[in-house]
N, C-alpha and C. Protein backbone atom coordinates (compact mmCIF):
# COMPACT_ATOMS: atom_id res chain seq x y z
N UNK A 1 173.82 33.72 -45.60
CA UNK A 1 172.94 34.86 -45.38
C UNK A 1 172.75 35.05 -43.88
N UNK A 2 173.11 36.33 -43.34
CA UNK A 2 172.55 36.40 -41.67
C UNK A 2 171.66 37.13 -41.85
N UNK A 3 170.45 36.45 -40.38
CA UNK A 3 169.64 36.84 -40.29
C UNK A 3 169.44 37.81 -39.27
N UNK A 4 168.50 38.97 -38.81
CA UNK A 4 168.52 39.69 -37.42
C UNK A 4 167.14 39.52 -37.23
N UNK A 5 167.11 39.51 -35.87
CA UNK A 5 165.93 39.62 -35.45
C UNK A 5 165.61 41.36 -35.24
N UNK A 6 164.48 41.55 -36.00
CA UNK A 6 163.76 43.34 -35.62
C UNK A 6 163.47 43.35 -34.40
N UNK A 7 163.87 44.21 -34.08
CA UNK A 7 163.95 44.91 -32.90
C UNK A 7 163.12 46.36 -32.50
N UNK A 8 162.11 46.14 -31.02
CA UNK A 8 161.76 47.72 -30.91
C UNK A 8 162.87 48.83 -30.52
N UNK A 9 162.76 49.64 -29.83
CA UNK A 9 163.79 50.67 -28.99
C UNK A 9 164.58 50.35 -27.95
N UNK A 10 163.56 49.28 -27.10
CA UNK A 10 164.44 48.93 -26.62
C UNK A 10 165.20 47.07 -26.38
N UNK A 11 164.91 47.17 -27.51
CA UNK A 11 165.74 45.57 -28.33
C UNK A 11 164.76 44.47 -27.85
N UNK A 12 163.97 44.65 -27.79
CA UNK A 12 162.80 43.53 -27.50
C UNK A 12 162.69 42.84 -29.55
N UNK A 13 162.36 41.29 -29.51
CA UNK A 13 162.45 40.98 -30.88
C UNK A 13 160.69 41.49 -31.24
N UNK A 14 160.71 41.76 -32.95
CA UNK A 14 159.48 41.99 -32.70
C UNK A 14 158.75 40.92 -33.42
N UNK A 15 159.30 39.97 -33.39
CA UNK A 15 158.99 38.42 -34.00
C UNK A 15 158.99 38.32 -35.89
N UNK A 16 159.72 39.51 -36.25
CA UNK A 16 160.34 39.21 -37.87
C UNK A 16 161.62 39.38 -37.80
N UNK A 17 162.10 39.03 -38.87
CA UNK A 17 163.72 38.60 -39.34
C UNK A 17 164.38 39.89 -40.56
N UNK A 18 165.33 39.94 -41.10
CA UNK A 18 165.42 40.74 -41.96
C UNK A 18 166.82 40.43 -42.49
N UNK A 19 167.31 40.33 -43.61
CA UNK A 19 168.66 40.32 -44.13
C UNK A 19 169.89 41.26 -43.24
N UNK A 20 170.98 40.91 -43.44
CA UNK A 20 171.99 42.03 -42.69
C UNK A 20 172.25 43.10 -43.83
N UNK A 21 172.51 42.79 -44.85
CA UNK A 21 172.69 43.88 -46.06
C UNK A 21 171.57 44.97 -45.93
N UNK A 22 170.23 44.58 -45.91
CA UNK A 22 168.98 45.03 -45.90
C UNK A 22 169.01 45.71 -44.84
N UNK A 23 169.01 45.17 -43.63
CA UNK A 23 169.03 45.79 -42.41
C UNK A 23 169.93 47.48 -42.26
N UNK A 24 170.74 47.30 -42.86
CA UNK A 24 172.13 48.59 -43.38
C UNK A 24 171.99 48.98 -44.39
N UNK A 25 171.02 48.90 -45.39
CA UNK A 25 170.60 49.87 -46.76
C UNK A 25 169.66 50.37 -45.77
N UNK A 26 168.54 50.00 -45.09
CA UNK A 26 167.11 50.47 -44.63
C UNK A 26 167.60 50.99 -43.30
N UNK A 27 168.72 50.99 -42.28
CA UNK A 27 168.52 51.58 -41.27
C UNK A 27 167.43 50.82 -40.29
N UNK A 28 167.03 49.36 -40.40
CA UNK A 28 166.06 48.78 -39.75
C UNK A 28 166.79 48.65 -38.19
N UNK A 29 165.89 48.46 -37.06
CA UNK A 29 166.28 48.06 -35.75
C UNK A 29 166.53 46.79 -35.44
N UNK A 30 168.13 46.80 -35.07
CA UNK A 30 168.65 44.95 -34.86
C UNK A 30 169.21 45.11 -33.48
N UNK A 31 169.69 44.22 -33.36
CA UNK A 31 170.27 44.44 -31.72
C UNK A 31 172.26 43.45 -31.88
N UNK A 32 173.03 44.03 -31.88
CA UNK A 32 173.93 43.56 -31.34
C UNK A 32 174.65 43.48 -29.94
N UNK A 33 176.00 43.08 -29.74
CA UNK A 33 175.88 42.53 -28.87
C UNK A 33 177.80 43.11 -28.36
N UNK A 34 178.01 43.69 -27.37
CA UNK A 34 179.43 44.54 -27.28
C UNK A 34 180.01 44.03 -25.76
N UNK A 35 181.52 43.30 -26.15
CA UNK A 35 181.84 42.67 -25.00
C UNK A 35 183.04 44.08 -24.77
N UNK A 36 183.52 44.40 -23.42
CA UNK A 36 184.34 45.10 -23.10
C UNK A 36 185.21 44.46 -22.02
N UNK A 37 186.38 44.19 -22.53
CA UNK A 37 187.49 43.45 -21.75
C UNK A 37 188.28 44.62 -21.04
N UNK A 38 188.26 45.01 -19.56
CA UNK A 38 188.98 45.70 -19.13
C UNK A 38 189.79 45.02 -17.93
N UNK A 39 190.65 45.77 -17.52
CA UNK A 39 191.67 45.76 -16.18
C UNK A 39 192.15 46.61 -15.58
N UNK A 40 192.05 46.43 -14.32
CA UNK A 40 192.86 47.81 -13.10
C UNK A 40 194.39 47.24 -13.26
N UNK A 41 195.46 48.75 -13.75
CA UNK A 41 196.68 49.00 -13.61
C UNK A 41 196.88 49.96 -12.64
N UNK A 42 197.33 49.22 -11.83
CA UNK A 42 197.39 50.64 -10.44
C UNK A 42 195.86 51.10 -9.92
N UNK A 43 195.97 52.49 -10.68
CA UNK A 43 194.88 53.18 -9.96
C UNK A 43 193.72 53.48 -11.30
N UNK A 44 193.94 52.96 -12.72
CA UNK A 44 193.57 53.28 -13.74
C UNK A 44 192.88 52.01 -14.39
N UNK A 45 191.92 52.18 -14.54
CA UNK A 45 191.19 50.98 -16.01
C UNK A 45 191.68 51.37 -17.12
N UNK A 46 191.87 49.96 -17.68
CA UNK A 46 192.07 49.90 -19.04
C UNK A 46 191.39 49.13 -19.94
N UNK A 47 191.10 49.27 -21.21
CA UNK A 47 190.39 48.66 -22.16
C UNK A 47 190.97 48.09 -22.81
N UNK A 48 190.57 46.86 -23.68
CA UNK A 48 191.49 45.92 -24.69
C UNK A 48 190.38 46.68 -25.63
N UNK A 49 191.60 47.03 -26.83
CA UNK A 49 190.60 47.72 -27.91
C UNK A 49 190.92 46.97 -29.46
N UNK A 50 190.21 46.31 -30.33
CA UNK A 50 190.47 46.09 -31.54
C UNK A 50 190.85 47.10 -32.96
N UNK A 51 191.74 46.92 -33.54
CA UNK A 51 191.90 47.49 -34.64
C UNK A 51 190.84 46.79 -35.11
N UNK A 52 190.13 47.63 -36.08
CA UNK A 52 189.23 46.78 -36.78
C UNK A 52 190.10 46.36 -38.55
N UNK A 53 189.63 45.19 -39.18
CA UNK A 53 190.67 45.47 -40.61
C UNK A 53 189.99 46.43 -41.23
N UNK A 54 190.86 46.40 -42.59
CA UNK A 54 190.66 47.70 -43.68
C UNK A 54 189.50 47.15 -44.41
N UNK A 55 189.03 45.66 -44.73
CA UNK A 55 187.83 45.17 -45.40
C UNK A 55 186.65 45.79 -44.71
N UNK A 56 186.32 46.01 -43.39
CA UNK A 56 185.49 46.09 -42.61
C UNK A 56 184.05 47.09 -43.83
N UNK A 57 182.80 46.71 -43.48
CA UNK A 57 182.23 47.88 -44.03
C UNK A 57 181.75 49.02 -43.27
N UNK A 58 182.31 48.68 -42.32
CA UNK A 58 182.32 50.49 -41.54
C UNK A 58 183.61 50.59 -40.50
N UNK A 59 183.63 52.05 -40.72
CA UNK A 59 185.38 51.95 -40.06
C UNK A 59 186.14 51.53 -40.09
N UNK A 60 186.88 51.20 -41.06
CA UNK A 60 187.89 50.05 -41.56
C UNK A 60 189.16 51.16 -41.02
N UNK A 61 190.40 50.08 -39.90
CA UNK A 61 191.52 50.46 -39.71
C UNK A 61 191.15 51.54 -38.36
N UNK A 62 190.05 51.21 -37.45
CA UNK A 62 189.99 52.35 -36.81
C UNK A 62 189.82 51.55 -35.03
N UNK A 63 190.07 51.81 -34.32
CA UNK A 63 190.12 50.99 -33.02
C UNK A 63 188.61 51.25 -32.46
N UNK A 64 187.77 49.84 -32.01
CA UNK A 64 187.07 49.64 -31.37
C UNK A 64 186.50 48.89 -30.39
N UNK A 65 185.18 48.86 -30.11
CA UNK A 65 185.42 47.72 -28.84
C UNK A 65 186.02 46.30 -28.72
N UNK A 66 186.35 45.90 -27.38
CA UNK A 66 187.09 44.88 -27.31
C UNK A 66 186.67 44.10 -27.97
N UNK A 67 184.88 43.53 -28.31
CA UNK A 67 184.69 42.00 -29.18
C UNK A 67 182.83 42.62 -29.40
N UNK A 68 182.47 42.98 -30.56
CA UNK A 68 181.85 42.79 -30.76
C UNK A 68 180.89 42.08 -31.80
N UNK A 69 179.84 42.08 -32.30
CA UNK A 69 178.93 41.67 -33.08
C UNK A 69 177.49 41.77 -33.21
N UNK A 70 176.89 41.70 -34.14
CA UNK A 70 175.62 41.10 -34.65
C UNK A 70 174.95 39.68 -33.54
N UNK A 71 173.91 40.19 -33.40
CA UNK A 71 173.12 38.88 -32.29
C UNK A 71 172.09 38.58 -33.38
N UNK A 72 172.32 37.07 -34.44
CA UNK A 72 171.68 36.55 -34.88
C UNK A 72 170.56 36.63 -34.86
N UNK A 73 169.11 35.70 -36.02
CA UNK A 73 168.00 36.07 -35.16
C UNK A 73 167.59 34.83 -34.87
N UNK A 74 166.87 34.50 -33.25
CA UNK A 74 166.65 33.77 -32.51
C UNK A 74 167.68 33.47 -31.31
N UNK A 75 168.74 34.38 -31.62
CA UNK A 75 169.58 34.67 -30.53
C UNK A 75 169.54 35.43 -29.05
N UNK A 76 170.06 34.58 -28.08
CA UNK A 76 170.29 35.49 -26.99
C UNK A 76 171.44 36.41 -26.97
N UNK A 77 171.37 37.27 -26.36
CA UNK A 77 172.65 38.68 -26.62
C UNK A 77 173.65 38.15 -25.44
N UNK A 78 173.67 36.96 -24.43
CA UNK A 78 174.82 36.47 -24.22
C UNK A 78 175.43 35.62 -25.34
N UNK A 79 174.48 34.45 -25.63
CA UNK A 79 174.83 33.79 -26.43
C UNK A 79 176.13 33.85 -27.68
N UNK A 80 175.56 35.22 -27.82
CA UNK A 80 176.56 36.19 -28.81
C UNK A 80 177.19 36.66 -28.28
N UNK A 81 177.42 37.11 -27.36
CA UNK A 81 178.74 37.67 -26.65
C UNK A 81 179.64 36.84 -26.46
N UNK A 82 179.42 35.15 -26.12
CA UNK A 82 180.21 34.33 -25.95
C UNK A 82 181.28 33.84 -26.99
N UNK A 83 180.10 34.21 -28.33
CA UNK A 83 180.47 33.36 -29.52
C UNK A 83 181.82 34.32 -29.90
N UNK A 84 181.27 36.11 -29.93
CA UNK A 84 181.92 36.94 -30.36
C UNK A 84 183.61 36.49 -30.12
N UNK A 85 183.22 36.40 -28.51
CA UNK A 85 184.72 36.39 -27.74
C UNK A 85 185.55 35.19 -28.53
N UNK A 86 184.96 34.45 -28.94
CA UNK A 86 185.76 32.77 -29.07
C UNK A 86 185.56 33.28 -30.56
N UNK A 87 185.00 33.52 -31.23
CA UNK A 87 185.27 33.77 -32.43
C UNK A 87 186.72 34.97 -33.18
N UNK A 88 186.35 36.29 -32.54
CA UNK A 88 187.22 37.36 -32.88
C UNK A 88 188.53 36.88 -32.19
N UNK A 89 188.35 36.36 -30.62
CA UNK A 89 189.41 36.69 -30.10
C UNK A 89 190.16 35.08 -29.43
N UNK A 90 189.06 34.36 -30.02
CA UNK A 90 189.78 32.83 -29.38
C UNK A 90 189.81 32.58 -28.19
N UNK A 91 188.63 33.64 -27.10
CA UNK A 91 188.97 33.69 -25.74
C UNK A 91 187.47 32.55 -25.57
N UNK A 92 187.44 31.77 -24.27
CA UNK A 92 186.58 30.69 -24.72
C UNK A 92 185.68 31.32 -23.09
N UNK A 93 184.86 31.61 -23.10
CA UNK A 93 183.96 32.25 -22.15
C UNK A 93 183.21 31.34 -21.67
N UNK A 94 182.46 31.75 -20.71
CA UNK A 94 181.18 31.03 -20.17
C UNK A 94 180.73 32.33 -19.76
N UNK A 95 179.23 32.11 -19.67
CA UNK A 95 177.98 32.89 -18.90
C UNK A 95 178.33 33.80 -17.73
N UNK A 96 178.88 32.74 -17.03
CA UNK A 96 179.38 33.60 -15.39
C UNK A 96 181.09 34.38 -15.68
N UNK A 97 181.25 34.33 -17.21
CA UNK A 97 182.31 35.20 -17.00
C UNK A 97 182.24 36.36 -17.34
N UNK A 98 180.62 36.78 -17.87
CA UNK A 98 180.48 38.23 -19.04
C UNK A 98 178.94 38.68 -17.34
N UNK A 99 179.62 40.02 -17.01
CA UNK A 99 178.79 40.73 -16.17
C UNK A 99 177.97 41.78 -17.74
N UNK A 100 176.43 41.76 -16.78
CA UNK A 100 175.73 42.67 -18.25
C UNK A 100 175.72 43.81 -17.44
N UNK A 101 175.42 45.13 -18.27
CA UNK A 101 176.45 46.09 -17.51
C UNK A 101 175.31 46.99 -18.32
N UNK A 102 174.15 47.06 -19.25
CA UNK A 102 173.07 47.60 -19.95
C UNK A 102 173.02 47.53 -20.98
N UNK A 103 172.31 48.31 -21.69
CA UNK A 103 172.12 48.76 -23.23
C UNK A 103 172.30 50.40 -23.59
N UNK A 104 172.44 50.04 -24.91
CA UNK A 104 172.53 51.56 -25.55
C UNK A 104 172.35 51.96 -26.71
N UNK A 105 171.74 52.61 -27.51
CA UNK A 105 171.72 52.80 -28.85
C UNK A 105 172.41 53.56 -30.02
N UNK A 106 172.61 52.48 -31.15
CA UNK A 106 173.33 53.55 -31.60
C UNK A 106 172.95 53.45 -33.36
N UNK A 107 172.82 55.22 -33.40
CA UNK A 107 172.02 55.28 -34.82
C UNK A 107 173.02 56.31 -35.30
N UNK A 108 173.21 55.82 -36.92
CA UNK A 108 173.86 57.27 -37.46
C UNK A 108 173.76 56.49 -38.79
N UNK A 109 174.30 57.92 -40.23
CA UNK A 109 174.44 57.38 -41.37
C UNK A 109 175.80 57.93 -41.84
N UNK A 110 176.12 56.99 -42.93
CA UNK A 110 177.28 57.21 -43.42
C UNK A 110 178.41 56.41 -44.33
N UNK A 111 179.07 57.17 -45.55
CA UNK A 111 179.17 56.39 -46.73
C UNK A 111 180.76 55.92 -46.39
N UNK A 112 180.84 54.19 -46.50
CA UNK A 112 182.05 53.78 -46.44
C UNK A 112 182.22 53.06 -48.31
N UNK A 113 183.24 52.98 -48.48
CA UNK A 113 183.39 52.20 -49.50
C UNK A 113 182.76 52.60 -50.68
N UNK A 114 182.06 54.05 -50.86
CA UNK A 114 181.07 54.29 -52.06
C UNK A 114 179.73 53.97 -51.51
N UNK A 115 179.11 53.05 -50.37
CA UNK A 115 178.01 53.34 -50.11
C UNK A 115 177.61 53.64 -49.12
N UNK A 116 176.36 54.34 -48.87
CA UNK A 116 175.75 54.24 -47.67
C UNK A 116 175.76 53.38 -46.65
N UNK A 117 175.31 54.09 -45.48
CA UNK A 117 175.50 52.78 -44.35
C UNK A 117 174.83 53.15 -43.15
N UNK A 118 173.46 52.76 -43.03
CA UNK A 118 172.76 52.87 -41.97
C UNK A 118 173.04 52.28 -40.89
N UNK A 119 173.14 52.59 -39.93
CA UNK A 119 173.22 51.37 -38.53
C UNK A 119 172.31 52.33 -37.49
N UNK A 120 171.08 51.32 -37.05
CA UNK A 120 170.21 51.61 -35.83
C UNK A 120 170.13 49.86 -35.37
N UNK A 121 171.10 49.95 -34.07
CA UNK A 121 170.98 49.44 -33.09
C UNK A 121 170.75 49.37 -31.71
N UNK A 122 170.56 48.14 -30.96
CA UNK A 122 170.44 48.39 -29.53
C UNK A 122 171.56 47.25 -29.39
N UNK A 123 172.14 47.46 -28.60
CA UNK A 123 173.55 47.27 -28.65
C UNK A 123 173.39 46.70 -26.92
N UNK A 124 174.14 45.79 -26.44
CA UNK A 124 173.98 44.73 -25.19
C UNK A 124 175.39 44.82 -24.89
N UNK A 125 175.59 45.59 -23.52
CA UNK A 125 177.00 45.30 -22.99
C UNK A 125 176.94 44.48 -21.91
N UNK A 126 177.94 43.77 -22.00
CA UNK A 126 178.88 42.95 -21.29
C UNK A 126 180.47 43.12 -20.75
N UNK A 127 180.64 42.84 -19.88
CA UNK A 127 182.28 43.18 -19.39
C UNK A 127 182.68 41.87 -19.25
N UNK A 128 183.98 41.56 -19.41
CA UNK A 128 184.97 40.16 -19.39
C UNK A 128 185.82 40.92 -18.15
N UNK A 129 186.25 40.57 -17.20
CA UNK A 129 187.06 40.67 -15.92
C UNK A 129 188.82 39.69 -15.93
N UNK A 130 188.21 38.65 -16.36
CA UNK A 130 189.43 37.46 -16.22
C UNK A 130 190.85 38.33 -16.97
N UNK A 131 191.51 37.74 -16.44
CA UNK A 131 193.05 37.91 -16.75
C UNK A 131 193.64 37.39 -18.29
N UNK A 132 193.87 38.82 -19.16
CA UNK A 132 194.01 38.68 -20.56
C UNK A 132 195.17 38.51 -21.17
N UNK A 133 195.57 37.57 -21.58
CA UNK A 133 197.26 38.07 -22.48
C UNK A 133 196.70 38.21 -23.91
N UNK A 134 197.12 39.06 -24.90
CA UNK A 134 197.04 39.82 -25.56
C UNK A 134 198.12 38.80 -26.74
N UNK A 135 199.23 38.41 -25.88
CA UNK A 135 200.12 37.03 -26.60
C UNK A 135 199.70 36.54 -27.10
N UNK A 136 198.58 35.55 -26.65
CA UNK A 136 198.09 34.42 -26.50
C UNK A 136 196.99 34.45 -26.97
N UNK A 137 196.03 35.44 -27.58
CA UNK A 137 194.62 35.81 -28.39
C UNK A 137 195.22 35.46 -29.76
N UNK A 138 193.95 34.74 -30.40
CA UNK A 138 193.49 34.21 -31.47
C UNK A 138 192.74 35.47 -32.41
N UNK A 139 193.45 36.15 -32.90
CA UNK A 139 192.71 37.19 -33.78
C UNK A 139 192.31 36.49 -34.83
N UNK A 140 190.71 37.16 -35.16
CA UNK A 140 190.26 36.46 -36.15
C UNK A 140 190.17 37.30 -37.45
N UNK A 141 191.30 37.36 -38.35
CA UNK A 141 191.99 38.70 -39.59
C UNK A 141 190.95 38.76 -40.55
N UNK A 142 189.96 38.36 -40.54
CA UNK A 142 189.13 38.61 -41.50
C UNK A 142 187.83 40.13 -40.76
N UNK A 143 188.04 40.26 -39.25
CA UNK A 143 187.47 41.14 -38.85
C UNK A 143 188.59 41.90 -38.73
N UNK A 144 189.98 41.76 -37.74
CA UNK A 144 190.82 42.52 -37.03
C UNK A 144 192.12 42.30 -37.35
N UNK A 145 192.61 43.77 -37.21
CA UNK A 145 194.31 43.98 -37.52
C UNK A 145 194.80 43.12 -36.38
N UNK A 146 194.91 43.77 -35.14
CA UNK A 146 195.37 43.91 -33.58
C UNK A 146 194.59 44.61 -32.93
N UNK A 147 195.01 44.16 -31.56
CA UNK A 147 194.55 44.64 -30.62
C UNK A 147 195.72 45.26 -29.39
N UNK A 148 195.03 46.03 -28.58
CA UNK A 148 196.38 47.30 -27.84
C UNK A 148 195.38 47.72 -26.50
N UNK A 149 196.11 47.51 -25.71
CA UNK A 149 195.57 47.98 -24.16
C UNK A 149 195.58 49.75 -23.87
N UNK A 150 193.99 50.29 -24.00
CA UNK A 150 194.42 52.00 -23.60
C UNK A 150 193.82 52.00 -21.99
N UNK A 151 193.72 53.25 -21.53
CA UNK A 151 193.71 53.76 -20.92
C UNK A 151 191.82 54.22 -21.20
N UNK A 152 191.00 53.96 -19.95
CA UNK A 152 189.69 54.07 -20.20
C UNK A 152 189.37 55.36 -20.77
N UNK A 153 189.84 55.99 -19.38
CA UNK A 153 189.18 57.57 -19.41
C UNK A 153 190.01 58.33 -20.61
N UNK A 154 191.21 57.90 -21.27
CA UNK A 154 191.89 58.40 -22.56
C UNK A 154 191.04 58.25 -23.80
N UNK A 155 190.64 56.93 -23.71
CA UNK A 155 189.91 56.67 -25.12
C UNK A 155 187.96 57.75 -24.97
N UNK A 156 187.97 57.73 -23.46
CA UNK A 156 186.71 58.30 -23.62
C UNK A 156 186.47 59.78 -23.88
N UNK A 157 188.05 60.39 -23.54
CA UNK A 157 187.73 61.66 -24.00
C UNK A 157 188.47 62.25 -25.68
N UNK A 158 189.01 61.09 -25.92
CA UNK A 158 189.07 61.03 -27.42
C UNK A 158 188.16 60.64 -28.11
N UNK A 159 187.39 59.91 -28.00
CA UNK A 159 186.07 59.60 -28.58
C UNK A 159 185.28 60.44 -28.47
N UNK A 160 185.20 61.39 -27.70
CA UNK A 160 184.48 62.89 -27.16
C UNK A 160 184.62 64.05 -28.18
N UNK A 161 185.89 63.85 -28.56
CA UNK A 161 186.56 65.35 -29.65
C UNK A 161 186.95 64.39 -31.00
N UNK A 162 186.29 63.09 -30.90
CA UNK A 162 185.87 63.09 -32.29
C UNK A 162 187.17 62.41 -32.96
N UNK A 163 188.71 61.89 -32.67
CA UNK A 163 189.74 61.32 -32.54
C UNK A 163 189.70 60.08 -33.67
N UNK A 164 189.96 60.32 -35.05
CA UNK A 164 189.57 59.59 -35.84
C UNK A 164 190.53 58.15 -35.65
N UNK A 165 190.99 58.35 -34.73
CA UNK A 165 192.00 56.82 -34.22
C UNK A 165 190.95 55.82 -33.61
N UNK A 166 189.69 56.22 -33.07
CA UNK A 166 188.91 55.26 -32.85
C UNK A 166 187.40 55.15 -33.31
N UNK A 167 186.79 54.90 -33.15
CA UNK A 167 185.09 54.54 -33.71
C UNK A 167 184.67 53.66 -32.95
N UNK A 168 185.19 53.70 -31.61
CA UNK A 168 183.96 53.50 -30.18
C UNK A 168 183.02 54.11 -30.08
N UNK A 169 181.62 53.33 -29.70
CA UNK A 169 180.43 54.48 -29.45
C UNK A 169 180.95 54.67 -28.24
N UNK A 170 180.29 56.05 -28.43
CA UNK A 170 180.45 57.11 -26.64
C UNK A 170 179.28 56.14 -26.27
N UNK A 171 177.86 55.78 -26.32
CA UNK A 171 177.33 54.99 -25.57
C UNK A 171 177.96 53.81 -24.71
N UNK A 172 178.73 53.01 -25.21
CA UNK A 172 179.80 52.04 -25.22
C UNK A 172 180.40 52.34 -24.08
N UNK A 173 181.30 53.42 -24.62
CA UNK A 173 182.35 53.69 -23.36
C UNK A 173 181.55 54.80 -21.93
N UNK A 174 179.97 55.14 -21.79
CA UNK A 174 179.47 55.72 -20.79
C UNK A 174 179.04 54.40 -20.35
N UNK A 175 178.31 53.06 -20.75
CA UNK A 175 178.36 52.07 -19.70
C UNK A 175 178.89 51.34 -19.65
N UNK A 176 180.31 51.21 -19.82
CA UNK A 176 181.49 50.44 -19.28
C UNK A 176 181.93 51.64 -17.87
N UNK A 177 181.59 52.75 -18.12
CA UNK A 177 182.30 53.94 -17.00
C UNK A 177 181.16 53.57 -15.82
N UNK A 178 180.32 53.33 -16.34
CA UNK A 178 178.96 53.44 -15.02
C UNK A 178 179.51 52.25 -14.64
N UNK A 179 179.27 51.11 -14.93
CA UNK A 179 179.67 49.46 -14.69
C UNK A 179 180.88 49.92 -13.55
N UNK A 180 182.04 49.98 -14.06
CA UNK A 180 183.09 49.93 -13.30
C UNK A 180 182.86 50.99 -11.81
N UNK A 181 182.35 51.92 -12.52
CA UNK A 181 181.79 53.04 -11.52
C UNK A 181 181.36 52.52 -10.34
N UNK A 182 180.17 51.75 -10.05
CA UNK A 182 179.23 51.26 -9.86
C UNK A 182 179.16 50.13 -8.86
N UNK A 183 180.44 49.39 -9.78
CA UNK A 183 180.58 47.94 -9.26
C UNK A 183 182.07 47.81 -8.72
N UNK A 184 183.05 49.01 -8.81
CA UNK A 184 184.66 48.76 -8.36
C UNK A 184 184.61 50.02 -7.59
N UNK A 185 183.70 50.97 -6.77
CA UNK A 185 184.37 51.83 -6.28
C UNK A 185 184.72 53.26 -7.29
């Protein structure tokens, strides 16, 4: 059974717990946790993006962020970012390797599989910098097909017109753009 910690607006815990099933019938406030693995090619960022699998209960078969997850409850939202990475992707992190880069929320409804599916989160980004082979990642197939290197500003204005090839939040990909923005020039 996972647990989440409730969450206000802006992901503060509000010291109760709640089922994950529950949490996504009710639309309750949880906070996960979104790592974004990018790299400069030339003059261009790029994103490592996951196929998500076809089991998934939302968006199944559709490309999204590089590593994300659910932040347990009593969890820190690095904590989970670390785990995410070594879990989905077999990449083995530390603290000083994930820059936090903000938050963002993301609420919508919608029926996968025959049911409903609430998600209201506050969602914790992080960026991974280090040098990725894509070879050499540990996919973990019970979340993910593959994974495929795009082009930042491609996926962001496909995610814009709605591009059913991915199911990145636009929150997602506006502070990974500020981050890099911000912090590379």
């Amino acid at each position: 059974m996972e647990l989440f910690d409730i969450c206000d607006e802006c992901g503060q815990p509000t010291g109760k717990t709640i089922e994950r099933a529950e949490a996504h019938r009710e639309g309750i406030c949880h906070r996960t946790a979104h790592i974004w693995i990018a790299r400069k090619q030339g003059d261009v960022y790029q994103v490592l993006l996951q196929k998500r699998a076809m089991n998934k209960d939302s968006f199944p078969g559709r490309f999204d962020t590089s590593s994300a997850g659910h932040i347990q409850a009593g969890d820190e939202p690095i904590e989970s970012a670390i785990r995410e990475l070594y879990e989905e992707l077999g990449i083995q992190a530390v603290k000083e390797d994930l820059d936090f880069a903000g938050t963002f929320r993301i609420q919508y409804e919608k029926e996968f599989h025959g049911k409903l599916f609430r998600d209201n989160e506050v969602a914790f980004v992080f960026v991974y910098q280090k040098l990725v082979n894509i070879q050499e990642l540990i996919l973990q197939k019970e979340e993910l097909d593959a994974v495929e290197w795009f082009d930042l500003e491609y996926v962001y204005g496909a995610c814009k017109r709605h591009d059913q090839k991915f199911c990145v939040p636009l929150g997602g990909l506006e502070t990974i753009l500020k981050y890099i923005k911000d912090n590379n020039g």
